[in-house]
N, C-alpha and C. Protein backbone atom coordinates (compact mmCIF):
# COMPACT_ATOMS: atom_id res chain seq x y z
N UNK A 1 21.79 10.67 -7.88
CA UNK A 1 21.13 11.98 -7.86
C UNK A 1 19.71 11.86 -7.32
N UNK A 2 18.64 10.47 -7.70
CA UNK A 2 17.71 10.47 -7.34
C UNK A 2 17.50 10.23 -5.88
N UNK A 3 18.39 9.51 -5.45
CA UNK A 3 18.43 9.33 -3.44
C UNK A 3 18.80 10.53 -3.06
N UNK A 4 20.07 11.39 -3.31
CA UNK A 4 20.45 12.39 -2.79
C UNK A 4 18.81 13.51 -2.92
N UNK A 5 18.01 13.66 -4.25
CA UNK A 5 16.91 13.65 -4.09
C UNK A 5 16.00 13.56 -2.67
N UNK A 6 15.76 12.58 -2.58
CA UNK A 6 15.12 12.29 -2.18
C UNK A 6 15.39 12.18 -0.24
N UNK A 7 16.84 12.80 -0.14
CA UNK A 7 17.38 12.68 1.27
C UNK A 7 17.01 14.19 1.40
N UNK A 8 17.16 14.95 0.57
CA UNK A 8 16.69 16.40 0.56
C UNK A 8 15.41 16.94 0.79
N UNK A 9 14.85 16.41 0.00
CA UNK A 9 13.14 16.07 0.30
C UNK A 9 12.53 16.07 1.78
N UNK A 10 13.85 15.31 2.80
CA UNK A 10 12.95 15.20 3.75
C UNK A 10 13.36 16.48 4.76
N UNK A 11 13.85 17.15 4.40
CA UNK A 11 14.61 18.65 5.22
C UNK A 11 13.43 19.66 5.04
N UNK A 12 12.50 19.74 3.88
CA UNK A 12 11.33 20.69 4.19
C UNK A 12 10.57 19.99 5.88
N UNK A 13 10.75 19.04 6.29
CA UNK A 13 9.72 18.45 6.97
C UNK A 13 10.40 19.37 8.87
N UNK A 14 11.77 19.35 9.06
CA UNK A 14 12.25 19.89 9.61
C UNK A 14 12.37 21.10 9.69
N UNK A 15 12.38 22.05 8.64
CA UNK A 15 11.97 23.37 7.84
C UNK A 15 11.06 23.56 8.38
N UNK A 16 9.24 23.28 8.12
CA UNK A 16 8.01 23.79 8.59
C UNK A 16 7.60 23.47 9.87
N UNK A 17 8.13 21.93 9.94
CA UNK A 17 7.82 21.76 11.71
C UNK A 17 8.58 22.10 12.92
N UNK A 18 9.60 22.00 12.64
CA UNK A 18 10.25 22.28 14.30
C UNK A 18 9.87 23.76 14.57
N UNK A 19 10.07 24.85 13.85
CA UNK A 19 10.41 26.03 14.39
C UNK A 19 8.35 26.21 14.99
N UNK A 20 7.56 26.02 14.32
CA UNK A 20 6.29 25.51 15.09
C UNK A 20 5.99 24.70 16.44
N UNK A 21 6.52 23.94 16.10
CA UNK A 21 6.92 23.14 17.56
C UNK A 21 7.88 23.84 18.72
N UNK A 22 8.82 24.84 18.55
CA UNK A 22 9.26 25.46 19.39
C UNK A 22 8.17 26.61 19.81
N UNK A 23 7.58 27.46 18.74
CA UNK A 23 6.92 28.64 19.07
C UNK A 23 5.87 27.47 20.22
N UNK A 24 5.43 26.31 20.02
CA UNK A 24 4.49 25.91 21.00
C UNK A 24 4.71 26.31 22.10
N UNK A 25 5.79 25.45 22.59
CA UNK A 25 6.58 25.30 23.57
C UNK A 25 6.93 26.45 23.98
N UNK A 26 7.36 27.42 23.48
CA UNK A 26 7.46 28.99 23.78
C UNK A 26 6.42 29.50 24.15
N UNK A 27 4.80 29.19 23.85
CA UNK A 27 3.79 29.47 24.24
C UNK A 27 3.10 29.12 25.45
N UNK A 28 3.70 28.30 25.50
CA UNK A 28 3.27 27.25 26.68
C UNK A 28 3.82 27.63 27.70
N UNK A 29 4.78 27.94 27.96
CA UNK A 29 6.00 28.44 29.14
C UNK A 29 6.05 30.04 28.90
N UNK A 30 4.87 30.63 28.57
CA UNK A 30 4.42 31.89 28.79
C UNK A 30 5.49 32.76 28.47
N UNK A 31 6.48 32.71 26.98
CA UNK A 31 7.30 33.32 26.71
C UNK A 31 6.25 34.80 25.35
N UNK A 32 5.54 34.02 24.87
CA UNK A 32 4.79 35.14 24.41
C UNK A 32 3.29 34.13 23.80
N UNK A 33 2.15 34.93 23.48
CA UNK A 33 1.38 34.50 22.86
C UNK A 33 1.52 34.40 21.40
N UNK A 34 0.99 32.89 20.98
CA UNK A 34 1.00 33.31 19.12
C UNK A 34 -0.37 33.29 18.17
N UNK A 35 -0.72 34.80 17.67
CA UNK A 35 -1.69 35.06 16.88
C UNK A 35 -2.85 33.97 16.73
N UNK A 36 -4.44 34.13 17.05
CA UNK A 36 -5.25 33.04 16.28
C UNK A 36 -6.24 33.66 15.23
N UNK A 37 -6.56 32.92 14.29
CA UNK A 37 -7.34 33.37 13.03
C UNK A 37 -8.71 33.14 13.48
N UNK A 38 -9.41 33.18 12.88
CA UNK A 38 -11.44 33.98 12.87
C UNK A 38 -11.67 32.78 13.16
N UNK A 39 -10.94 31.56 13.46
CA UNK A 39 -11.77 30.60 13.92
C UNK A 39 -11.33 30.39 15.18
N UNK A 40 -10.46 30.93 15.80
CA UNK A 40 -10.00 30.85 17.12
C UNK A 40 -8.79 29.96 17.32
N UNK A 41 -8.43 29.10 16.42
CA UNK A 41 -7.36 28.75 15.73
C UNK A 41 -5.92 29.64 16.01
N UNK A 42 -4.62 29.00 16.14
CA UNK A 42 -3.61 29.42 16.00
C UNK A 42 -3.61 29.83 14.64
N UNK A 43 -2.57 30.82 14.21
CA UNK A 43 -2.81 30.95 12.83
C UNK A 43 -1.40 31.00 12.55
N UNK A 44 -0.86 29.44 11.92
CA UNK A 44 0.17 28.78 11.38
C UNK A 44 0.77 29.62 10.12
N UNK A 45 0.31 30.62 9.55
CA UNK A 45 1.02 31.70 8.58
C UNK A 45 1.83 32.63 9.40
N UNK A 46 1.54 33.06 10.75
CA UNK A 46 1.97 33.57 11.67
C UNK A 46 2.80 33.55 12.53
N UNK A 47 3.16 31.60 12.87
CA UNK A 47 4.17 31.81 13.55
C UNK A 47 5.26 31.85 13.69
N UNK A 48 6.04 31.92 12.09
CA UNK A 48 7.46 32.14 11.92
C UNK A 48 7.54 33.58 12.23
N UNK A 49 7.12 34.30 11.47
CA UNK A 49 7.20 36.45 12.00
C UNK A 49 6.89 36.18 13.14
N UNK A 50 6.19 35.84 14.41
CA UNK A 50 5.82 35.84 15.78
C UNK A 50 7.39 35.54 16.10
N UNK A 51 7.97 34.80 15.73
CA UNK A 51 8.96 33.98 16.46
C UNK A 51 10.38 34.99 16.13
N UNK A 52 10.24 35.76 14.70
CA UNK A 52 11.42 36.37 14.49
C UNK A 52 11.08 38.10 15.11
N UNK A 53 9.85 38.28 15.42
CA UNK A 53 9.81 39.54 15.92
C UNK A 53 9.73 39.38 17.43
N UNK A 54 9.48 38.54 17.98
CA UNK A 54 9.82 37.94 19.51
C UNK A 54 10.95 37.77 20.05
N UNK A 55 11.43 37.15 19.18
CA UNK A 55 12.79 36.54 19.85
C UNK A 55 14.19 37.04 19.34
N UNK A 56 14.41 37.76 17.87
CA UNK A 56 15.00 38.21 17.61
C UNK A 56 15.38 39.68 17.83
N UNK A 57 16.94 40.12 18.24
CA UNK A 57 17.69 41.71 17.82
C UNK A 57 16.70 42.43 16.93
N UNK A 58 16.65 43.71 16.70
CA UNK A 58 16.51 44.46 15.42
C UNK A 58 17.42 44.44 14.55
N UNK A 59 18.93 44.23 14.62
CA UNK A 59 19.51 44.27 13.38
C UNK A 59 19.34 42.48 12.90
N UNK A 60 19.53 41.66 13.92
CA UNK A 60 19.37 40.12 13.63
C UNK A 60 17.71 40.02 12.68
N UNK A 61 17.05 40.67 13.38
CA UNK A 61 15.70 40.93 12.26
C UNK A 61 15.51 41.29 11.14
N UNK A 62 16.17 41.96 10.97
CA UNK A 62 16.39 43.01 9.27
C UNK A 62 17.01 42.01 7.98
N UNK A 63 18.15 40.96 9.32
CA UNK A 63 18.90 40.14 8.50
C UNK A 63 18.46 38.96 7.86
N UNK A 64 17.41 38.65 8.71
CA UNK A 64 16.71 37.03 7.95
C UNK A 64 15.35 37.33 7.49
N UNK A 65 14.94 38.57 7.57
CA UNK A 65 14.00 39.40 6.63
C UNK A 65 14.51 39.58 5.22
N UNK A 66 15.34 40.24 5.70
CA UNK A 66 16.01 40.76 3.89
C UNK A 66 16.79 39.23 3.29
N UNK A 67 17.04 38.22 4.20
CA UNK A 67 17.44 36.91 3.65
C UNK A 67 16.69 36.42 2.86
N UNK A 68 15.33 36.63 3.50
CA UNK A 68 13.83 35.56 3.25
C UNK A 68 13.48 36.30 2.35
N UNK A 69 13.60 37.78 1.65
CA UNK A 69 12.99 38.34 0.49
C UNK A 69 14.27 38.17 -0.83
N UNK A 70 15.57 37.91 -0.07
CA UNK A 70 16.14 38.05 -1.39
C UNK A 70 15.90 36.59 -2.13
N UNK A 71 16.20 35.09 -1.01
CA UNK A 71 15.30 33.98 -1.61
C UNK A 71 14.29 34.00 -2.44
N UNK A 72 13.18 34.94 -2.21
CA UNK A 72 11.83 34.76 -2.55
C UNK A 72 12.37 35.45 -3.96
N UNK A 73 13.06 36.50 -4.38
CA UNK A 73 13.11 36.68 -5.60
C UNK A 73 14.09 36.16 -6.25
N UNK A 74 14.92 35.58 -5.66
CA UNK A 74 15.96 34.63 -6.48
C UNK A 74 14.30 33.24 -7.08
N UNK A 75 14.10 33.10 -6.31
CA UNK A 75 13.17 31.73 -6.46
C UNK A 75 12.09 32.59 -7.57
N UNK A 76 11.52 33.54 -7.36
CA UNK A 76 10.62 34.02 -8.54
C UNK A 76 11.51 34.16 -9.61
N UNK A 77 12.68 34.84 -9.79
CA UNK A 77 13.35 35.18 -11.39
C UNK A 77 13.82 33.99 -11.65
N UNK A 78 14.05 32.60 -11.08
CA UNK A 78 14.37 31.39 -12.08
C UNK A 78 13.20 30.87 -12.47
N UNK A 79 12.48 30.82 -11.66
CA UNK A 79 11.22 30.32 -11.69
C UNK A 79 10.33 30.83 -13.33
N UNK A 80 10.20 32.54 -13.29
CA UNK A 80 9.94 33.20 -14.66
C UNK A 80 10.96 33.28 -15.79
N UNK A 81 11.89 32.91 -15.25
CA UNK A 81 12.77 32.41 -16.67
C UNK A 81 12.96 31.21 -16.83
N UNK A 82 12.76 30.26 -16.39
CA UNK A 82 12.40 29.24 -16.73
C UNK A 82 11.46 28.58 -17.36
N UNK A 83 10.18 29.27 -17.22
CA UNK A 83 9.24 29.24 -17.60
C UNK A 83 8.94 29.76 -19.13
N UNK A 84 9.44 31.38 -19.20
CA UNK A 84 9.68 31.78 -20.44
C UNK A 84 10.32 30.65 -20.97
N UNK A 85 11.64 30.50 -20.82
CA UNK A 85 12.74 29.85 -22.10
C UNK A 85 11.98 28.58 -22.25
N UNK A 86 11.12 27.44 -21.57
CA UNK A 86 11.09 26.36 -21.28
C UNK A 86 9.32 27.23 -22.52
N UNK A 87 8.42 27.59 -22.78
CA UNK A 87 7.85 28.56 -23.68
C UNK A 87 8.65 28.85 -25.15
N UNK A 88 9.32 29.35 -25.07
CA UNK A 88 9.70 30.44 -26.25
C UNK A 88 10.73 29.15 -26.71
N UNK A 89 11.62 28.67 -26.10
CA UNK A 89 12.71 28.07 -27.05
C UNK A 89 12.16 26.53 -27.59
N UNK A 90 11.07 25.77 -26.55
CA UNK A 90 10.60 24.56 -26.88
C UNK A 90 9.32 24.46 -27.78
N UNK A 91 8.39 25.38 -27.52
CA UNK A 91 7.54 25.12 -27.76
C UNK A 91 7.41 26.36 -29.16
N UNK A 92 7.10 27.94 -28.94
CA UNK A 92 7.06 28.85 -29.90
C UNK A 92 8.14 28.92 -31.05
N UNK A 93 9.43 28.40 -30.74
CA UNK A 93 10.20 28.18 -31.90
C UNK A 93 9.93 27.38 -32.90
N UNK A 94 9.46 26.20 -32.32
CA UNK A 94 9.54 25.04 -33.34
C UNK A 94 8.33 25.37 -34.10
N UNK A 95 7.06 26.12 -33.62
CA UNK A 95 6.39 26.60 -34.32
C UNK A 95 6.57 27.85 -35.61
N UNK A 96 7.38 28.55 -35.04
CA UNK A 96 7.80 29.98 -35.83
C UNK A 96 9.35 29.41 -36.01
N UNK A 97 9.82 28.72 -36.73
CA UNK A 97 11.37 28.54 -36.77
C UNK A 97 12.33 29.64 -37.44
N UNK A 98 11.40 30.56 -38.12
CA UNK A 98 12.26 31.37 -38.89
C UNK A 98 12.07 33.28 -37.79
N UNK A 99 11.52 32.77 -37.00
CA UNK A 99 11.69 34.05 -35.98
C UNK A 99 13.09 34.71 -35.67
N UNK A 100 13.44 35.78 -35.72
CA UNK A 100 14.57 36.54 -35.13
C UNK A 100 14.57 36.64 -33.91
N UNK A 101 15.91 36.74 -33.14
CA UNK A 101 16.04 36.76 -31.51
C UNK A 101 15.51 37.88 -31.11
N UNK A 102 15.42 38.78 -31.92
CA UNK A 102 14.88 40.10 -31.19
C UNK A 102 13.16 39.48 -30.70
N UNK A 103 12.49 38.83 -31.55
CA UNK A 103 11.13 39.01 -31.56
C UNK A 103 11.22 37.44 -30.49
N UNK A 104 12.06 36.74 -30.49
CA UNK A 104 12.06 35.27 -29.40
C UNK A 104 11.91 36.31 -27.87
N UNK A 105 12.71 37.18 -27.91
CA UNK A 105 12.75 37.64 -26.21
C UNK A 105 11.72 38.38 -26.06
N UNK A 106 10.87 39.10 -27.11
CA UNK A 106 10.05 40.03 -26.81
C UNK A 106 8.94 39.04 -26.41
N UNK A 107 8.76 37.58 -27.10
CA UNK A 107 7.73 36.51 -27.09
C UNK A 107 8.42 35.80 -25.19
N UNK A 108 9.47 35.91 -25.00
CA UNK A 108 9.92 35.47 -23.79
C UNK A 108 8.97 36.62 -22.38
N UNK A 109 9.87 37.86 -22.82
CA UNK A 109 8.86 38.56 -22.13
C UNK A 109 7.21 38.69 -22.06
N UNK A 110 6.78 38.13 -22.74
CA UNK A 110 5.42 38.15 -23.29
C UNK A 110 4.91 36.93 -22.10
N UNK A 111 6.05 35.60 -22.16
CA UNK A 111 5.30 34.93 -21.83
C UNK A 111 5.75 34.63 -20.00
N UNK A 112 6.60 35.43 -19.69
CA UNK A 112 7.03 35.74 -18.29
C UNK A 112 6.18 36.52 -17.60
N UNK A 113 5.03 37.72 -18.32
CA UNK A 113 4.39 38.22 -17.67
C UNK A 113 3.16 37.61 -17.66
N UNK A 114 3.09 36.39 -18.32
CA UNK A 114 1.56 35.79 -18.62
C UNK A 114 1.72 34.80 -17.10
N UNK A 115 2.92 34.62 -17.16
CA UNK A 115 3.38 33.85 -15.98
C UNK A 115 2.92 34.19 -14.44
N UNK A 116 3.44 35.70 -14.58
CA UNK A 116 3.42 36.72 -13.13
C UNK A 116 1.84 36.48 -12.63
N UNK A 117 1.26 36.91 -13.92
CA UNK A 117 -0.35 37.01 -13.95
C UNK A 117 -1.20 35.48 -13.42
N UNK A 118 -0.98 34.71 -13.59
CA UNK A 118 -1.45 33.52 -13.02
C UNK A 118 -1.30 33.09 -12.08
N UNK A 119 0.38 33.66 -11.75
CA UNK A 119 0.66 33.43 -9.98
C UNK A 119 -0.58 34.23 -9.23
N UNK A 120 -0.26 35.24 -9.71
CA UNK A 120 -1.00 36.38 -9.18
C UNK A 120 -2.96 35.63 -8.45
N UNK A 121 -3.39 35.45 -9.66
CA UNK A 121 -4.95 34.23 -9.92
C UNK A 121 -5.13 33.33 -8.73
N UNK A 122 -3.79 32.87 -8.95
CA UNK A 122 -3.58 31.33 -8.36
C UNK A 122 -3.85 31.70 -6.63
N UNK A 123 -3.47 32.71 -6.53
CA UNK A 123 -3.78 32.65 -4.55
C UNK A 123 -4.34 32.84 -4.07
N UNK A 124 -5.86 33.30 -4.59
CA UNK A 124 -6.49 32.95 -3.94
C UNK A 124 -7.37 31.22 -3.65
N UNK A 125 -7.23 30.53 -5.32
CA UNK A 125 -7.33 29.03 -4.66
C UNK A 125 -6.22 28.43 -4.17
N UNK A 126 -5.16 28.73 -3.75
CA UNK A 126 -4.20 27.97 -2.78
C UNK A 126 -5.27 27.70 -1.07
N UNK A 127 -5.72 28.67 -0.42
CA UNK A 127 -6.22 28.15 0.75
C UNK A 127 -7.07 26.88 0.47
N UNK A 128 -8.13 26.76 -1.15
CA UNK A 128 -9.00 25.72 -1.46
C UNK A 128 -8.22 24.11 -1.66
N UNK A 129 -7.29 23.90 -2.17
CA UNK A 129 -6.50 22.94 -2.51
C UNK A 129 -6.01 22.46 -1.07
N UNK A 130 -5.70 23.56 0.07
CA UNK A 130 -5.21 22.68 1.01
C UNK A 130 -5.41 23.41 2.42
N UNK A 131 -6.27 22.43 3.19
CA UNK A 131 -6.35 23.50 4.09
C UNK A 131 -5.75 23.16 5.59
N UNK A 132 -4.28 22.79 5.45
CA UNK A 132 -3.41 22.25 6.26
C UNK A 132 -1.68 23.21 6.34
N UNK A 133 -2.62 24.68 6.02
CA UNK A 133 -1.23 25.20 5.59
C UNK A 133 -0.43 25.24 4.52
N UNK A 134 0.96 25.78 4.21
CA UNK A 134 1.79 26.01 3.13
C UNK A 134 2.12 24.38 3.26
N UNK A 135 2.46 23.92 4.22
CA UNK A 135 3.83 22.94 3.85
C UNK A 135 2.00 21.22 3.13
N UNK A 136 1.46 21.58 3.90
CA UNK A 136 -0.07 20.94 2.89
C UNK A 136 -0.52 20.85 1.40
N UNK A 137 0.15 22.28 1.64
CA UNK A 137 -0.44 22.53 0.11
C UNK A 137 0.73 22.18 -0.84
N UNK A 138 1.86 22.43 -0.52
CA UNK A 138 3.06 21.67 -1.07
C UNK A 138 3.30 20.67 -1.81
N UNK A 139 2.83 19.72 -0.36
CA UNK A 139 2.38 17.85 -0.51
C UNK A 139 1.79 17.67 -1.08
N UNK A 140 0.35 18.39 -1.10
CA UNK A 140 -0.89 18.53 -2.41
C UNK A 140 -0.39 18.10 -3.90
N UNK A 141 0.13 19.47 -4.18
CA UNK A 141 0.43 19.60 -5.62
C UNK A 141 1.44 18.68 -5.80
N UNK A 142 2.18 18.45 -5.03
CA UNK A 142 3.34 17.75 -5.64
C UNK A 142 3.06 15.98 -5.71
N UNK A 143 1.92 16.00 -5.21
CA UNK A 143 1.79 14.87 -4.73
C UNK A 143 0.69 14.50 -6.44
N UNK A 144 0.51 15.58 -6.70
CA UNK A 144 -0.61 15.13 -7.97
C UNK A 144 -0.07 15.46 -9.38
N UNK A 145 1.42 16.32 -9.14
CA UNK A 145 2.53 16.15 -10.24
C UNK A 145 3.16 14.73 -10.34
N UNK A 146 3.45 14.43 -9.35
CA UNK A 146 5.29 13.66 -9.03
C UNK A 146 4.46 12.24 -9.70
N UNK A 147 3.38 11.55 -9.43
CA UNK A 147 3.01 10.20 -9.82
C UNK A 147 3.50 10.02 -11.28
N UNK A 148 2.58 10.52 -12.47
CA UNK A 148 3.41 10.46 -13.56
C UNK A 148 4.67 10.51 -14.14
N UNK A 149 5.63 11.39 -13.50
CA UNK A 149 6.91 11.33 -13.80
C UNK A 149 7.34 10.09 -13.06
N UNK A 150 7.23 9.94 -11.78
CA UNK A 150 8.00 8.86 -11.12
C UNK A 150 7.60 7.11 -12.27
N UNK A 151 6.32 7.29 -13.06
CA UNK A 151 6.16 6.21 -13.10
C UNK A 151 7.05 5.79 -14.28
N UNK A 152 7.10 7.00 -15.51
CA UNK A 152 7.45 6.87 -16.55
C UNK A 152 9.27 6.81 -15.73
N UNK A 153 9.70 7.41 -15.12
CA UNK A 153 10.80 7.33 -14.74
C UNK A 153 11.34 5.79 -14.46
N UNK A 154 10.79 5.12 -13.77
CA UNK A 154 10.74 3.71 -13.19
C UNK A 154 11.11 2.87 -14.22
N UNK A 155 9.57 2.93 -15.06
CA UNK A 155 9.66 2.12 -16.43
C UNK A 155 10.48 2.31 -17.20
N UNK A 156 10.66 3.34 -17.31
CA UNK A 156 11.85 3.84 -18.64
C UNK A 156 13.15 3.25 -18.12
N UNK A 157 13.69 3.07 -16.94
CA UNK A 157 14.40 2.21 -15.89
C UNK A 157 14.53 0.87 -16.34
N UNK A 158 13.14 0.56 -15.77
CA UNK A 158 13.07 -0.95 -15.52
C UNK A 158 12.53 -1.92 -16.89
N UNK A 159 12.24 -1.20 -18.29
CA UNK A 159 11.59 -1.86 -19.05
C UNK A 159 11.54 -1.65 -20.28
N UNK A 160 12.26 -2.05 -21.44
CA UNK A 160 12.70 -1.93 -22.54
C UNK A 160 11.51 -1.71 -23.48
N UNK A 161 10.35 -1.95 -23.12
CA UNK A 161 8.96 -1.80 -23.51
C UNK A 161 8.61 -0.63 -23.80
N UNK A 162 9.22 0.51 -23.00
CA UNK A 162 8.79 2.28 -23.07
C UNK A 162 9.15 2.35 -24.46
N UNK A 163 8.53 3.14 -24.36
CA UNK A 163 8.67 4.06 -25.76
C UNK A 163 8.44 5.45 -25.53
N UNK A 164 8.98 6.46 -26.69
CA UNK A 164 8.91 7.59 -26.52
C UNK A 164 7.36 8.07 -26.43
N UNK A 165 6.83 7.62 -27.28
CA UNK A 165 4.75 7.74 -27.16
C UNK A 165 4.64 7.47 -26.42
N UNK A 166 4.98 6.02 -25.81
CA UNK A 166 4.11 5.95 -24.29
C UNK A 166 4.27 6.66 -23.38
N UNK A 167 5.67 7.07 -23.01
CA UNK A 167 6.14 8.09 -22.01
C UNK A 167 5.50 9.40 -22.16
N UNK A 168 5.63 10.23 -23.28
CA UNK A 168 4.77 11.04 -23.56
C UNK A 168 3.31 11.42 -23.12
N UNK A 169 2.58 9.95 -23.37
CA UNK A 169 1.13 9.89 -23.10
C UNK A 169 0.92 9.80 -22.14
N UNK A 170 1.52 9.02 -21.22
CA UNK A 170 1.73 8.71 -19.41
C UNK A 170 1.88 9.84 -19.11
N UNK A 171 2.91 10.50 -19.29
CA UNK A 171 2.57 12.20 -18.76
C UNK A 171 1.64 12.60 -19.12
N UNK A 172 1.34 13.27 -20.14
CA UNK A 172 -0.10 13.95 -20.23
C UNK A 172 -1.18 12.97 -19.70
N UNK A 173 -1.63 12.15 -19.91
CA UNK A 173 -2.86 11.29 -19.27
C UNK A 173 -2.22 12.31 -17.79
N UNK A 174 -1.25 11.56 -17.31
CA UNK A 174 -1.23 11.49 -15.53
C UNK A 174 -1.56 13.21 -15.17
N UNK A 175 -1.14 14.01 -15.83
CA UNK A 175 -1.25 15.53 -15.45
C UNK A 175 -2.60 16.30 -15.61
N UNK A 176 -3.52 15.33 -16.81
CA UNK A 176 -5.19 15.07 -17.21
C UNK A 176 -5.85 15.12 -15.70
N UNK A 177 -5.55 13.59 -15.24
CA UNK A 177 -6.10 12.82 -14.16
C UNK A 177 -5.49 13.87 -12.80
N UNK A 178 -4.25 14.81 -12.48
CA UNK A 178 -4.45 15.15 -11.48
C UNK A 178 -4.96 16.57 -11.66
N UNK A 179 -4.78 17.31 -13.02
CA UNK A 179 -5.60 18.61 -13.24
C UNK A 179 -7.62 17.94 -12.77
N UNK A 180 -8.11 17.00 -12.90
CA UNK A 180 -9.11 16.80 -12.57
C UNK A 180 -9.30 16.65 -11.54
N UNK A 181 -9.16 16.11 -10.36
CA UNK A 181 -8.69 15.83 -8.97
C UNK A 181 -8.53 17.15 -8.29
N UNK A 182 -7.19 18.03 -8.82
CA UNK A 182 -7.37 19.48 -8.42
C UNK A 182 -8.29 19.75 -8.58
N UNK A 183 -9.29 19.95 -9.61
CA UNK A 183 -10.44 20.79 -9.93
C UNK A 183 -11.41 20.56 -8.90
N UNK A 184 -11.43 19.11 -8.81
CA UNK A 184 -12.79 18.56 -8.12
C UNK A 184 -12.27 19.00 -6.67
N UNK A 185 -11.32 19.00 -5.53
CA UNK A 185 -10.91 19.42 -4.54
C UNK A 185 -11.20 20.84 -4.78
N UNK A 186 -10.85 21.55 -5.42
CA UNK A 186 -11.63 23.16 -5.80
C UNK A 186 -12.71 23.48 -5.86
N UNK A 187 -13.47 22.83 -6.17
CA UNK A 187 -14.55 22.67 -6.44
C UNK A 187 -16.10 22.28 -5.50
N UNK A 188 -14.91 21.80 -4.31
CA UNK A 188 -16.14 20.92 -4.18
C UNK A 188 -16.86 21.51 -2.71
N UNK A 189 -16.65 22.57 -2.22
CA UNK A 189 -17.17 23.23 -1.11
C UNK A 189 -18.22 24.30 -1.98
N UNK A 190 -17.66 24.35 -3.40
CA UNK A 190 -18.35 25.53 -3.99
C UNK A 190 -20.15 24.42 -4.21
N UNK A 191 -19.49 23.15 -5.07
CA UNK A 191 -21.02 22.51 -6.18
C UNK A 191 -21.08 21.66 -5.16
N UNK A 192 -21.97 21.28 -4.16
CA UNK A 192 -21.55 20.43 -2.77
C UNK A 192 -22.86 19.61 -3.07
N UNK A 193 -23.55 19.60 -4.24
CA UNK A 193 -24.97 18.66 -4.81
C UNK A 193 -24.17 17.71 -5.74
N UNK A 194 -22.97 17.31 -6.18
CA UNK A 194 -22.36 16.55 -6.88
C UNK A 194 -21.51 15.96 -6.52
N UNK A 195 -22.31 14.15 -6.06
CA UNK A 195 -21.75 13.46 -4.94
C UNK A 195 -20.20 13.03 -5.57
N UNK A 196 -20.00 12.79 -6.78
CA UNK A 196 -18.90 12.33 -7.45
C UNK A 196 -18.01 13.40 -7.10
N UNK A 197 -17.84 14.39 -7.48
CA UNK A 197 -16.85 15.39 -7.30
C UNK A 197 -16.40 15.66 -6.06
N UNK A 198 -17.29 15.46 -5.26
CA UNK A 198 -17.46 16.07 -3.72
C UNK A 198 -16.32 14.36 -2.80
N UNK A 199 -16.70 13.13 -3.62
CA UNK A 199 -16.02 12.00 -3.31
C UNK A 199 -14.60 11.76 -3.44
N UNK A 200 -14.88 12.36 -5.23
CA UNK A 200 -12.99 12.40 -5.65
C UNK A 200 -12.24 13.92 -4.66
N UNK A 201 -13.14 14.96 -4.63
CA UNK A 201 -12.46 15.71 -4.04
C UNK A 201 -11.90 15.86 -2.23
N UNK A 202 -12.65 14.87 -1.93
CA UNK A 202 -12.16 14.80 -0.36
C UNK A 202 -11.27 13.60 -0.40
N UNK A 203 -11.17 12.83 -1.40
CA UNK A 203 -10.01 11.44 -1.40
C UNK A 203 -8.94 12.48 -0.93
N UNK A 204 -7.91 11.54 0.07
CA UNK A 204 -6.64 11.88 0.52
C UNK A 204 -5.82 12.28 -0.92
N UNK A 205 -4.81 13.09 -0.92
CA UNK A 205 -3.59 13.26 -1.76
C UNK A 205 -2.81 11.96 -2.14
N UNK A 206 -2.64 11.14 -0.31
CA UNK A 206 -1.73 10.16 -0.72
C UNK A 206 -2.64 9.19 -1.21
N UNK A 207 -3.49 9.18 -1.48
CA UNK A 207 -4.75 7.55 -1.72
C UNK A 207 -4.55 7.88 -3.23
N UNK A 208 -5.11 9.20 -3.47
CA UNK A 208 -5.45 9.06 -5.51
C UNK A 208 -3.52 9.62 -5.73
């Protein structure tokens, strides 16, 4: 499961780049121009819609429009219920054990919209975290999740030594150390007099 993983993994890379690499090439051979942003810049949010309102039918348009929105909310409603139940059944139960289901879903809903609300927060520092685009910012985060799990994963593998505490603590430490890292990359165009922050925050993704 973890190779098949990990053979999957590399299909976003084909996903964000080729159809970019064609709009080039489409640009280049004077099939249409593609959009540039305030810096004179191509503007890489742009050139998938450039490419499906260019090159595509109107009904072929409608179709991988309404494809790409029904994804996006299939991917938001697991995403907020997951989140709730992975909330309400792990964590608020074991606290309140004698709660009724009526008041678990109302605490589910409670905590699905606390959810919505942070996405919501969250976008405007997505351009700060990465400024190489979606498929950047991707690598980013995942790149400052995935260390801790992979390690405890390994060990717990390779070494009769784990323990449930240590594994435990390895996660939280590791999610400590990259919530700080995020911060300081957030941070650091804003407090640009704080050589430490300004150091950890320009380190590569793949280095820390």
């Amino acid at each position: 499961a973890t190779i098949w993983g990990a053979i999957l993994k590399i299909s976003p890379v084909l996903v964000f780049l080729v159809p970019g690499m064609i709009a080039w090439a489409l640009q280049a051979n004077g099939v249409f121009t593609l959009p540039l942003n305030a810096k004179g810049n191509i503007d890489g949010a742009k050139v998938f819609p450039t490419l499906v309102t260019e090159l595509l039918p109107s009904g072929v348009r409608g179709m991988v429009v309404g494809g790409l929105l029904a994804a996006l909310m299939s991917s938001l409603s697991s995403l907020f219920n997951s989140c709730s139940s992975l909330f309400t059944i792990d964590i608020y139960e074991k606290l309140r054990p004698n709660a009724s289901e009526k008041h678990l879903v109302t605490v589910g809903r409670l905590a699905t919209g606390v959810v919505v609300v942070l996405g919501i927060l969250w976008i405007p520092i997505m351009p700060m975290v990465s400024k190489f685009g979606l498929y950047g910012y991707l690598q980013t985060v995942q790149a400052y999740l995935a260390p801790p799990i992979t390690a405890v994963f390994l060990l717990g593998l390779f070494s009769r030594r784990i323990n449930s505490t240590g594994a435990v603590t390895g996660l939280v430490l590791g999610f400590a150390l990259a919530m700080a890292k995020l911060g300081c990359q957030i941070t650091n165009d804003q407090i640009p007099n704080l050589p430490v922050i300004a150091q950890l925050g320009q380190m590569n993704w793949l280095y820390f």
